[in-house]
Protein backbone atom coordinates (compact mmCIF):
# COMPACT_ATOMS: atom_id res chain seq x y z
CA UNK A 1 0.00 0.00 0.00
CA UNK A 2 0.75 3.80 -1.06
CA UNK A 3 0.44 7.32 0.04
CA UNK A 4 1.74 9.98 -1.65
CA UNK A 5 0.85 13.43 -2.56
CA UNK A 6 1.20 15.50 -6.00
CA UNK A 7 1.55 18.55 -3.82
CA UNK A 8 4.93 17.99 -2.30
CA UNK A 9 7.37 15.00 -2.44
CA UNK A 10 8.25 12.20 1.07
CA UNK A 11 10.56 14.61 2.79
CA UNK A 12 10.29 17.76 0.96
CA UNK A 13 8.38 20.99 2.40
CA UNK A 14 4.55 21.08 2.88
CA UNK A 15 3.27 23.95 0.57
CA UNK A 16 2.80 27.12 3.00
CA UNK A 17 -1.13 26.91 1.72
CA UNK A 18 -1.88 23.84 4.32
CA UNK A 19 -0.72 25.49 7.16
CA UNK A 20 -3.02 26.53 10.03
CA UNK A 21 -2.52 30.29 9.90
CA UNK A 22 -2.95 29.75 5.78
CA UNK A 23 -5.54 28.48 4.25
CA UNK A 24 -5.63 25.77 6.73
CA UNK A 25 -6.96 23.04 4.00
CA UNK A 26 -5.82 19.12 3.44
CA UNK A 27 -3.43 18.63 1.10
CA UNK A 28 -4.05 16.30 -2.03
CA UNK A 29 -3.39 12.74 -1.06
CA UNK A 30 -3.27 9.81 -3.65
CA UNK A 31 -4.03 6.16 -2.04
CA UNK A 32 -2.40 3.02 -4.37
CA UNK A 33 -2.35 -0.38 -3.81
CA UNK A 34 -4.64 -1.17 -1.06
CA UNK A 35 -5.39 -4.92 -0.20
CA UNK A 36 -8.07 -6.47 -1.51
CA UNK A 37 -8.87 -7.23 1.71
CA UNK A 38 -9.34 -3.65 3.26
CA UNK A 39 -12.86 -3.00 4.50
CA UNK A 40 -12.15 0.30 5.35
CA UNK A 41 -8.76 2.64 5.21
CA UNK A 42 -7.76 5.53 8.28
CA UNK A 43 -5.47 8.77 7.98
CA UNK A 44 -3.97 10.22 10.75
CA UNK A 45 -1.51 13.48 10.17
CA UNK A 46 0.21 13.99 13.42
CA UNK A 47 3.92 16.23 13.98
CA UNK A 48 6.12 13.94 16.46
CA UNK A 49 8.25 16.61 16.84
CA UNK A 50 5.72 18.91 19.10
CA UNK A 51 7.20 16.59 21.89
CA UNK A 52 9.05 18.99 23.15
CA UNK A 53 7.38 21.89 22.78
CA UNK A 54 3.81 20.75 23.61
CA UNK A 55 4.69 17.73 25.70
CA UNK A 56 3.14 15.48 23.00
CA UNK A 57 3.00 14.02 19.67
CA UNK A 58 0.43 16.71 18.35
CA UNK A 59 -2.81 15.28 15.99
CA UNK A 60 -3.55 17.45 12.90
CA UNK A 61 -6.37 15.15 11.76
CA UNK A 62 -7.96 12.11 11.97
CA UNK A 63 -10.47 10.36 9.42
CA UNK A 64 -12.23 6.79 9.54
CA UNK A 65 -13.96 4.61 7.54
CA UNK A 66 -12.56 5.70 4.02
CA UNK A 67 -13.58 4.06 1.00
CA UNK A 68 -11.29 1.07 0.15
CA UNK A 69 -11.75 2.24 -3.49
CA UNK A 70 -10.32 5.84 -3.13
CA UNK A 71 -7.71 6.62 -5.24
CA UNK A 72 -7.30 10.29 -4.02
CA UNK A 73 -8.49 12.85 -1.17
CA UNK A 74 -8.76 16.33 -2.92
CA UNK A 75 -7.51 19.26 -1.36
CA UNK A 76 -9.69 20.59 1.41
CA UNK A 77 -11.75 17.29 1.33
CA UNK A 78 -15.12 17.29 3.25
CA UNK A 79 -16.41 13.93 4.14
CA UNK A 80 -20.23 15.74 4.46
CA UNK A 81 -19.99 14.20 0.96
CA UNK A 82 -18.12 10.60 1.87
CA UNK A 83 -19.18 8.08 4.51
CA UNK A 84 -15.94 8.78 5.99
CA UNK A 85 -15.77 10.25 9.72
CA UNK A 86 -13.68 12.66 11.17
CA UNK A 87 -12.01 12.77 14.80
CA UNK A 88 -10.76 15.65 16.90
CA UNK A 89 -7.37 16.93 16.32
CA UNK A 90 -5.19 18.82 18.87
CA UNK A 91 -6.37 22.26 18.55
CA UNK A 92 -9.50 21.29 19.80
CA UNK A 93 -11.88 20.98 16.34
CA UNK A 94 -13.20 18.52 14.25
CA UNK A 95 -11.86 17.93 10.56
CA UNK A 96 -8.11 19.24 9.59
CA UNK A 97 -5.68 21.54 11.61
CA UNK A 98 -2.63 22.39 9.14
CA UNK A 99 1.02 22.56 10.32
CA UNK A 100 1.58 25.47 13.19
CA UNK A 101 5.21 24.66 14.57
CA UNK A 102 5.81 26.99 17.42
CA UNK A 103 9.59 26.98 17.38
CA UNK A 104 11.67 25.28 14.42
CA UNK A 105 10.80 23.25 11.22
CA UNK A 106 9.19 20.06 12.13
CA UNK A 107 8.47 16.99 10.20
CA UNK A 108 4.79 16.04 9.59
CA UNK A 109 3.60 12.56 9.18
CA UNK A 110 0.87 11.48 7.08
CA UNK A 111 -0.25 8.04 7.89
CA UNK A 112 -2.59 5.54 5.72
CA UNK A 113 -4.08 2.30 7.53
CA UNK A 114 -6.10 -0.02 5.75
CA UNK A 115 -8.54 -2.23 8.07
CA UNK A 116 -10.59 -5.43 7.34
CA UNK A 117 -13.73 -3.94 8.98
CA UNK A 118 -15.23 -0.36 9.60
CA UNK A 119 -15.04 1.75 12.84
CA UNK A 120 -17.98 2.00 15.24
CA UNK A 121 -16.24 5.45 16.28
CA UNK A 122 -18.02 8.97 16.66
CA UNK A 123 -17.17 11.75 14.96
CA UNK A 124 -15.30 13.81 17.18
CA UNK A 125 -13.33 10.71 18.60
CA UNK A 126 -9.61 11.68 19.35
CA UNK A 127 -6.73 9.13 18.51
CA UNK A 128 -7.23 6.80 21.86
CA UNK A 129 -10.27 5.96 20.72
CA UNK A 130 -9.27 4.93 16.95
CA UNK A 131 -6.45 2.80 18.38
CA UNK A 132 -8.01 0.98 20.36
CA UNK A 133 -11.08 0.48 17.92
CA UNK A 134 -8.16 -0.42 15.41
CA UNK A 135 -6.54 -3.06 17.60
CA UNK A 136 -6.43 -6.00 15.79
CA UNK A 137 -8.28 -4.80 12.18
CA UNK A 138 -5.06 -3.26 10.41
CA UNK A 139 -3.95 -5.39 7.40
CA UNK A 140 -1.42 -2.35 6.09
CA UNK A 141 0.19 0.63 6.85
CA UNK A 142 1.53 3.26 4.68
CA UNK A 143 3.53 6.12 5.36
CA UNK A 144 4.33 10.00 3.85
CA UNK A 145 6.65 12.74 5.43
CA UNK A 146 6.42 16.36 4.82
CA UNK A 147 8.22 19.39 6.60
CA UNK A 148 7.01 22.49 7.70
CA UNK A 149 8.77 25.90 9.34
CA UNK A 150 7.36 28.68 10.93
C-alpha cells in the first residue's frame, strides 16, 4: 500500500497553503495499492516533533472509515460528501488543523491504515479511541513525510 501526494514530495516541504494560519486546508493525497482485503482505510496526520514543545505528539487530523476504493483525497476534502468520519485533532476541532510549529521546522507525518472492517467510532473521537477500535483490524500501513517551518 501507497500514500503519496502530488503537492509535495516524502521529505520535501509542505506547501505554506496547508498550514493553520494559511488556508488551513488538506493537502491532495493519492491512495495506491490497497489490499483487496481492506474493508475500510484511516489517515492520521500527526507532527512527532511537538514533543518537546507541547509535551506530545500533536494530531492534525484524523479520518475513519474511508472508502477502500479511493484513489485520491482532494484538497480541502469534506467527508459531508463521503461516509468517511472525522475525529478531533489537537487544537480542539473537528476535521483538519494544518502545520503550526511553534519553534523550528518540524516533520509532519501522514499516515494511511487499511482495516478489514469499519469503525464504530463517533465523529469527534480523538486518537485513543481509533487505536483501540483499530486493535487488531489493520492489514497495512503506509507512510508520507512532509516538513514544515514557521
Amino acid at each position: 500500500m501507497e500514500l503519496s501526494s502530488p503537492a509535495f514530495r516524502d521529505g520535501d516541504p509542505i506547501p505554506e497553503e496547508y498550514g493553520y494560519t494559511e488556508r488551513n486546508v488538506n493537502p491532495p493525497l493519492e491512495l495506491s495499492n490497497v489490499p483487496a482485503e481492506a474493508e475500510s482505510l484511516v489517515i492520521v496526520v500527526d507532527d512527532p516533533d511537538a514533543v518537546e514543545p507541547a509535551g506530545k505528539v500533536w494530531i492534525h487530523w484524523l479520518v475513519w472509515n474511508v472508502d477502500p476504493t479511493r484513489k485520491r483525497i482532494p484538497e480541502d476534502w469534506s467527508t459531508d460528501t463521503a461516509s468517511a468520519v472525522e475525529g478531533e485533532n489537537d487544537y480542539g476541532e473537528v476535521g483538519y488543523g494544518g502545520p503550526n510549529p511553534p519553534d523550528r521546522e518540524h516533520a509532519y507525518r501522514f499516515r494511511l491504515f487499511a482495516l478489514d472492517d469499519e469503525l464504530n467510532a463517533r465523529a469527534g473521537s480523538t486518537l485513543d479511541d481509533l487505536e483501540r477500535a483499530m486493535e487488531g483490524h489493520v492489514v497495512a500501513e503506509a507512510s508520507y513525510e512532509g516538513t514544515y517551518a514557521p
